[in-house]
Protein backbone atom coordinates (compact mmCIF):
# COMPACT_ATOMS: atom_id res chain seq x y z
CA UNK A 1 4.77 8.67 -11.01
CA UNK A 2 2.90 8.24 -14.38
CA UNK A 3 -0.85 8.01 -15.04
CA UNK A 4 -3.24 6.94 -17.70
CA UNK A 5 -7.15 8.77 -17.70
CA UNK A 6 -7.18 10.03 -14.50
CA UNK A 7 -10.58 12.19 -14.53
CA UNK A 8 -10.45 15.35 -12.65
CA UNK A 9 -13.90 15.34 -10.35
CA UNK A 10 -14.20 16.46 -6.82
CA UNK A 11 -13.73 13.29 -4.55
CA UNK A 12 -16.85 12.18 -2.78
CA UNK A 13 -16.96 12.88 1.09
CA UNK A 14 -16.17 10.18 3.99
CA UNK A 15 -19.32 10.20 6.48
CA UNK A 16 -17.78 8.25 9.04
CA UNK A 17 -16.05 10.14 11.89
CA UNK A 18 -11.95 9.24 11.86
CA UNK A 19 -9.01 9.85 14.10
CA UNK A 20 -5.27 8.73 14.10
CA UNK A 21 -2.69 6.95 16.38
CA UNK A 22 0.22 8.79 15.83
CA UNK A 23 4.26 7.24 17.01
CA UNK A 24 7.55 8.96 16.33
CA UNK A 25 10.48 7.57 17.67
CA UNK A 26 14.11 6.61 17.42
CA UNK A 27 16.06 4.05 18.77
CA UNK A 28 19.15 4.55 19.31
CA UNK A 29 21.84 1.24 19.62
CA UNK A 30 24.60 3.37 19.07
CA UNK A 31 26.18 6.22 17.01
CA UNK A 32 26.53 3.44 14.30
CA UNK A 33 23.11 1.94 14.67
CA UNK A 34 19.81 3.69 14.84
CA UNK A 35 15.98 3.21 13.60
CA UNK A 36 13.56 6.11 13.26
CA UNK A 37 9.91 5.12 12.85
CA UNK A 38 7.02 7.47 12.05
CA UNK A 39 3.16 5.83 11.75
CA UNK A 40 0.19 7.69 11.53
CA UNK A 41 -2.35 5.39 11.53
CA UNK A 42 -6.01 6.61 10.55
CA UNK A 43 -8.77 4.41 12.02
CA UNK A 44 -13.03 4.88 12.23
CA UNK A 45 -13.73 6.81 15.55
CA UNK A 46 -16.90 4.76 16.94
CA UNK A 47 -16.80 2.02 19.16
CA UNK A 48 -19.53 0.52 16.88
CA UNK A 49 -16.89 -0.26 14.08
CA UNK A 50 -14.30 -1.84 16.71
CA UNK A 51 -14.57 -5.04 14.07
CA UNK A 52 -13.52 -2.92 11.08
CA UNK A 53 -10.59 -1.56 13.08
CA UNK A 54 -9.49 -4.64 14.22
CA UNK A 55 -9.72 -5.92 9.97
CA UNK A 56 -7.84 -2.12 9.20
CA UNK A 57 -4.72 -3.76 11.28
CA UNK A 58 -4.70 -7.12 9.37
CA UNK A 59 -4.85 -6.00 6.06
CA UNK A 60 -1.47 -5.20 5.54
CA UNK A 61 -1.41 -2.37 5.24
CA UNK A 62 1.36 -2.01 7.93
CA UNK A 63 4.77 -3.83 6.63
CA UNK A 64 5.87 -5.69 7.79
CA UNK A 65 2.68 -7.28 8.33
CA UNK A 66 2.95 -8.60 12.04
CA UNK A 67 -0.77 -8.58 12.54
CA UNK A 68 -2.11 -10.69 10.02
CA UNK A 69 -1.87 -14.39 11.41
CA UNK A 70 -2.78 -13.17 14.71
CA UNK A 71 -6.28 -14.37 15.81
CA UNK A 72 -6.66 -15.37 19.20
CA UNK A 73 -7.72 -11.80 19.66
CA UNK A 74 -9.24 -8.75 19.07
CA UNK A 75 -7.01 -5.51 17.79
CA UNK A 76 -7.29 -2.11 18.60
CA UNK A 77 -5.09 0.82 16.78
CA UNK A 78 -4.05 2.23 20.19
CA UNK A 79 -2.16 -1.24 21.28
CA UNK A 80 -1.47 -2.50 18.17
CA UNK A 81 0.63 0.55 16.98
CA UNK A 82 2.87 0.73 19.70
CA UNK A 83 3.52 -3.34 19.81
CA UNK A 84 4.18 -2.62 15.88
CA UNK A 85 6.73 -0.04 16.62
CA UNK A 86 8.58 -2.20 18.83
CA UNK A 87 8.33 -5.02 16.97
CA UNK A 88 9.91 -3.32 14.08
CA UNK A 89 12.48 -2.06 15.64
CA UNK A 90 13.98 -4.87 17.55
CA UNK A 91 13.95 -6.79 14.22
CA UNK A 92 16.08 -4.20 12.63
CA UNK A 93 18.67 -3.66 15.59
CA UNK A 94 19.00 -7.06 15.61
CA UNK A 95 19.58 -7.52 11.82
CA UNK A 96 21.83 -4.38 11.83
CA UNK A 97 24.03 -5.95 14.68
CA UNK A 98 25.03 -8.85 12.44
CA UNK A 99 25.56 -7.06 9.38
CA UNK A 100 27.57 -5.05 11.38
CA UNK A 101 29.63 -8.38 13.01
CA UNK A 102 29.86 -9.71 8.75
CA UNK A 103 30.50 -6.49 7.06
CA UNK A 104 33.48 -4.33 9.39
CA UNK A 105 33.72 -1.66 6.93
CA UNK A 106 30.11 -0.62 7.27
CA UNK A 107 30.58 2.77 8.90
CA UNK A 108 26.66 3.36 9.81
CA UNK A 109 23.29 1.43 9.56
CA UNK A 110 21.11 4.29 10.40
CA UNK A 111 17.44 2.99 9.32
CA UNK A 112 13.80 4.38 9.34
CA UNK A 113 10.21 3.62 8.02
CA UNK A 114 7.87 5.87 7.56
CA UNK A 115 3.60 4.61 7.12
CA UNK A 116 1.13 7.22 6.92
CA UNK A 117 -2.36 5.79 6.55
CA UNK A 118 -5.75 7.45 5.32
CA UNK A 119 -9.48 6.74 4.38
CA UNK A 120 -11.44 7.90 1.28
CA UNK A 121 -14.75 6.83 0.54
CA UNK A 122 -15.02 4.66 -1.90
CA UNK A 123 -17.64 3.33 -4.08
CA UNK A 124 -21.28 2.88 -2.62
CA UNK A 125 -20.89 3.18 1.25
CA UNK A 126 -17.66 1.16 1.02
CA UNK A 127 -14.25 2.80 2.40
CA UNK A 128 -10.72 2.97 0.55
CA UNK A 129 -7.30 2.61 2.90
CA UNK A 130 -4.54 4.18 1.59
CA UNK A 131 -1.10 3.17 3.03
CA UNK A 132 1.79 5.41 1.68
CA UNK A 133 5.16 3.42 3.03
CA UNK A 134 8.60 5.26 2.89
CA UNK A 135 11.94 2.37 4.01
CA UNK A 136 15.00 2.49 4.16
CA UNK A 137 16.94 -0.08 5.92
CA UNK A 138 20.00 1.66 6.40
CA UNK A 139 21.60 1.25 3.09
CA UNK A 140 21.15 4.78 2.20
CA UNK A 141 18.50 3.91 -0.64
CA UNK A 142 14.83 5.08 0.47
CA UNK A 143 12.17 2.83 -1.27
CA UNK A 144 8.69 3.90 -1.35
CA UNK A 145 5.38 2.90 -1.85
CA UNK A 146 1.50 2.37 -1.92
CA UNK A 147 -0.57 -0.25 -0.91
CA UNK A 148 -4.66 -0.17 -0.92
CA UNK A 149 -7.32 -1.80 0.18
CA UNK A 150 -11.34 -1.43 -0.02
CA UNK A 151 -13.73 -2.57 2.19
CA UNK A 152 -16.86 -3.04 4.23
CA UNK A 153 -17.12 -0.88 6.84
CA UNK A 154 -19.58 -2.60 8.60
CA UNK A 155 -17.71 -5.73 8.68
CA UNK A 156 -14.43 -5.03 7.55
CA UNK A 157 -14.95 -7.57 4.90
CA UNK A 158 -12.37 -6.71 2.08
CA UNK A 159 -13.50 -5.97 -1.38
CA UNK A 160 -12.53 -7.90 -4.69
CA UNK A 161 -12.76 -7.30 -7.81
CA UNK A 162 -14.26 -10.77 -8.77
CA UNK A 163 -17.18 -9.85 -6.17
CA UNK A 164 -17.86 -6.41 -7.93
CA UNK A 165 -17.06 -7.20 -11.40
CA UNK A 166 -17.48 -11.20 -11.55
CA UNK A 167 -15.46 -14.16 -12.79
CA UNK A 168 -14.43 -12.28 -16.14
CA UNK A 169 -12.84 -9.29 -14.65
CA UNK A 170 -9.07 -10.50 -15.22
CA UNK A 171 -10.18 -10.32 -19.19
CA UNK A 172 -11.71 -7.06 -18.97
CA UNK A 173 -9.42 -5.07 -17.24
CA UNK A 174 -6.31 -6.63 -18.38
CA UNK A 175 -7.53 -5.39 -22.03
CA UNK A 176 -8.43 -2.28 -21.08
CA UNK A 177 -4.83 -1.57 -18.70
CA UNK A 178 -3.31 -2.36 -21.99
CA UNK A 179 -5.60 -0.08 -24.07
CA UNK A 180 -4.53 2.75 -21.60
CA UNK A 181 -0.70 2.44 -21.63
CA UNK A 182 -0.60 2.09 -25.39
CA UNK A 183 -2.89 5.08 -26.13
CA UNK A 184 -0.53 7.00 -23.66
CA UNK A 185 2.80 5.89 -24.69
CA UNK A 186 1.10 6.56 -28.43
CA UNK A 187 1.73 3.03 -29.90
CA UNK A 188 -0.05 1.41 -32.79
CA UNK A 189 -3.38 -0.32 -31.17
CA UNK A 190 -2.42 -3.80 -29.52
CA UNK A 191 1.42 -3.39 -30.10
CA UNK A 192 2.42 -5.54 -26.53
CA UNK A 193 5.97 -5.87 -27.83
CA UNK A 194 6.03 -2.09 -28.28
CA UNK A 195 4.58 -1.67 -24.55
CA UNK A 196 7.38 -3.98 -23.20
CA UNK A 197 9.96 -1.92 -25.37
CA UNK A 198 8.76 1.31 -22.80
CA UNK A 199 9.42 -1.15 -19.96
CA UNK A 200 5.85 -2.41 -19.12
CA UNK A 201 5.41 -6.03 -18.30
CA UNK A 202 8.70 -7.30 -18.97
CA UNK A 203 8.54 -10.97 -19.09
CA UNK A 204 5.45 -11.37 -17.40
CA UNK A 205 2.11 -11.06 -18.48
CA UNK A 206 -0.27 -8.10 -17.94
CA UNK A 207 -3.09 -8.33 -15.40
CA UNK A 208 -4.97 -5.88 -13.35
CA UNK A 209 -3.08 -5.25 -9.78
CA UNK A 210 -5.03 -6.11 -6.72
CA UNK A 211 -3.85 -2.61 -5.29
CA UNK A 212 -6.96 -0.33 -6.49
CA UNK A 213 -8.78 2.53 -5.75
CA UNK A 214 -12.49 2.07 -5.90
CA UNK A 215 -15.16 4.40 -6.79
CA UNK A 216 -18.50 4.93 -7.84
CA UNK A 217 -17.75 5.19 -11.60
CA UNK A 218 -13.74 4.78 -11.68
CA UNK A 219 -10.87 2.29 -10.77
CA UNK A 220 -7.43 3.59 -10.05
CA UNK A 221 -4.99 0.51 -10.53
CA UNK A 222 -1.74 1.59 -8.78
CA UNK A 223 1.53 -0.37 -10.14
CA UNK A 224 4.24 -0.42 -7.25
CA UNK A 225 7.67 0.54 -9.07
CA UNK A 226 8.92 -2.59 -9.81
CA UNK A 227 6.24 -4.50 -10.83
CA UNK A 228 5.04 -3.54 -14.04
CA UNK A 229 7.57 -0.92 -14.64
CA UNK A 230 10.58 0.83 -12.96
CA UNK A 231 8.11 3.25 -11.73
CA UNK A 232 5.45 3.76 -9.94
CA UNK A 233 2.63 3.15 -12.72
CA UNK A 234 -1.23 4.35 -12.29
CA UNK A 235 -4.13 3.73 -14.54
CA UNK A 236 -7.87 5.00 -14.51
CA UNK A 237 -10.72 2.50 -15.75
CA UNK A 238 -14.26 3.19 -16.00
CA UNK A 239 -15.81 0.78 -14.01
C-alpha cells in the first residue's frame, strides 16, 4: 500500500451504537471443489435506523452486489447475510463444475471470499463504511480490496462529492491528487509523463476515485490496485 499526506490525528468517535452479523462456512462439493466464505457485517444497532441498514446492504459494499436492484422490499443484515452466503456460493459451485467439465487437468478449485465490514464516523454527523474484500476464486491468486462509502445516517442517503464540494470538484481534486503523487514520487512540479513513467494513470486520465474516506477536515482517496497503479494507491486532501 502507498500513501500521500496522511495526517496522524486521533480519529473522531462513532456515537451510534453498532453490532455485526457474523457467517463462516464452507461448502464442500467435493475433495476437488470447495468455497469458504467469511462476512462480518457491521450494521447500526437501533431499530430507528432500520432504513439506513436496509441502504448499508445496497451499497455494494458486499460483491458481488446481489442486493442492489432489489426493491420490492425492505433488508435487514440478519436475512440478507445468510441469503448472500448462499447465493455466493451456489454461483461458484456451479461455475467451478464447468470449469471442471472444460479444463480435466484442473486438479482443485478450492475458492473463498472473505468481507469484513466497519463504520467510522465521518465528517459532520455523517458515517463512513469500510468494506475490506479478500477473493480468490480458486485459481490460487488471492485479490484484495477496499471499497467505501459515506452517508446519511438518518436516511441512508449516500454522500457525493459534487454535493459537498460542488460542480467543480473533478478540477480541484484531480489537481491536487496529482500535486500529491508528484511531490511524493519527487518529480519536477506538473511532470504527468514522469507520473505515468512510476505507473500512475497509464493511458487514462487522472480523476479523483469515488472510493473516499470523509472527514471533518480530510479526504482519503483510496486507488484499488489496478486502477491507477499496480497497487493499492491512497492519497490525503485537505478538504
Amino acid at each position: 500500500m502507498s500513501s500521500c499526506g496522511q495526517k496522524s490525528s486521533v480519529p473522531k468517535m462513532l456515537n451510534i451504537p453498532t453490532a455485526m452479523v457474523s457467517i463462516d462456512t464452507i461448502a464442500r462439493l467435493s475433495d476437488e471443489i470447495q468455497c469458504h466464505v467469511h462476512v462480518d457485517f457491521t450494521y447500526i444497532n437501533d431499530r430507528k435506523y432500520s432504513i439506513c441498514n436496509d441502504s448499508l446492504l445496497r451499497m455494494g459494499l458486499l460483491q458481488p452486489d446481489y442486493f442492489s436492484i432489489i426493491n420490492d422490499k425492505k433488508l435487514t443484515p440478519q436475512k440478507a447475510i445468510p441469503i448472500f452466503v448462499r447465493q455466493y456460493i451456489n454461483e461458484y459451485m456451479e461455475i467451478a463444475k464447468l470449469i471442471l467439465q472444460k479444463e480435466k487437468d484442473k486438479s482443485n478449485l478450492i475458492g473463498e471470499l472473505t468481507i469484513k465490514t466497519e463504520l467510522r464516523a465521518a465528517n459532520n454527523a455523517n458515517i463512513t463504511a469500510l468494506s475490506h474484500i479478500a477473493i480468490n476464486n480458486g485459481n490460487g491468486q488471492l485479490t484484495k480490496y477496499t471499497i467505501v462509502r459515506n452517508f446519511n445516517p438518518q436516511n441512508g442517503h449516500l454522500i457525493t462529492l459534487q454535493e459537498e464540494f460542488g460542480n467543480d470538484y473533478k478540477e480541484r481534486f484531480t489537481k491536487e491528487i496529482i500535486e500529491k503523487l508528484i511531490d511524493r514520487e519527487a518529480l519536477e512540479s506538473d511532470d504527468i509523463a514522469g507520473l505515468q513513467s512510476k505507473g500512475y494513470f497509464v493511458g487514462i486520465d487522472p480523476y479523483p476515485t469515488d472510493n473516499f474516506i470523509l472527514t471533518d477536515d480530510s479526504i482519503v482517496f483510496i486507488y484499488n490496485p489496478g486502477e491507477i497503479n499496480q497497487k493499492e494507491v491512497r492519497v490525503v486532501v485537505n478538504n
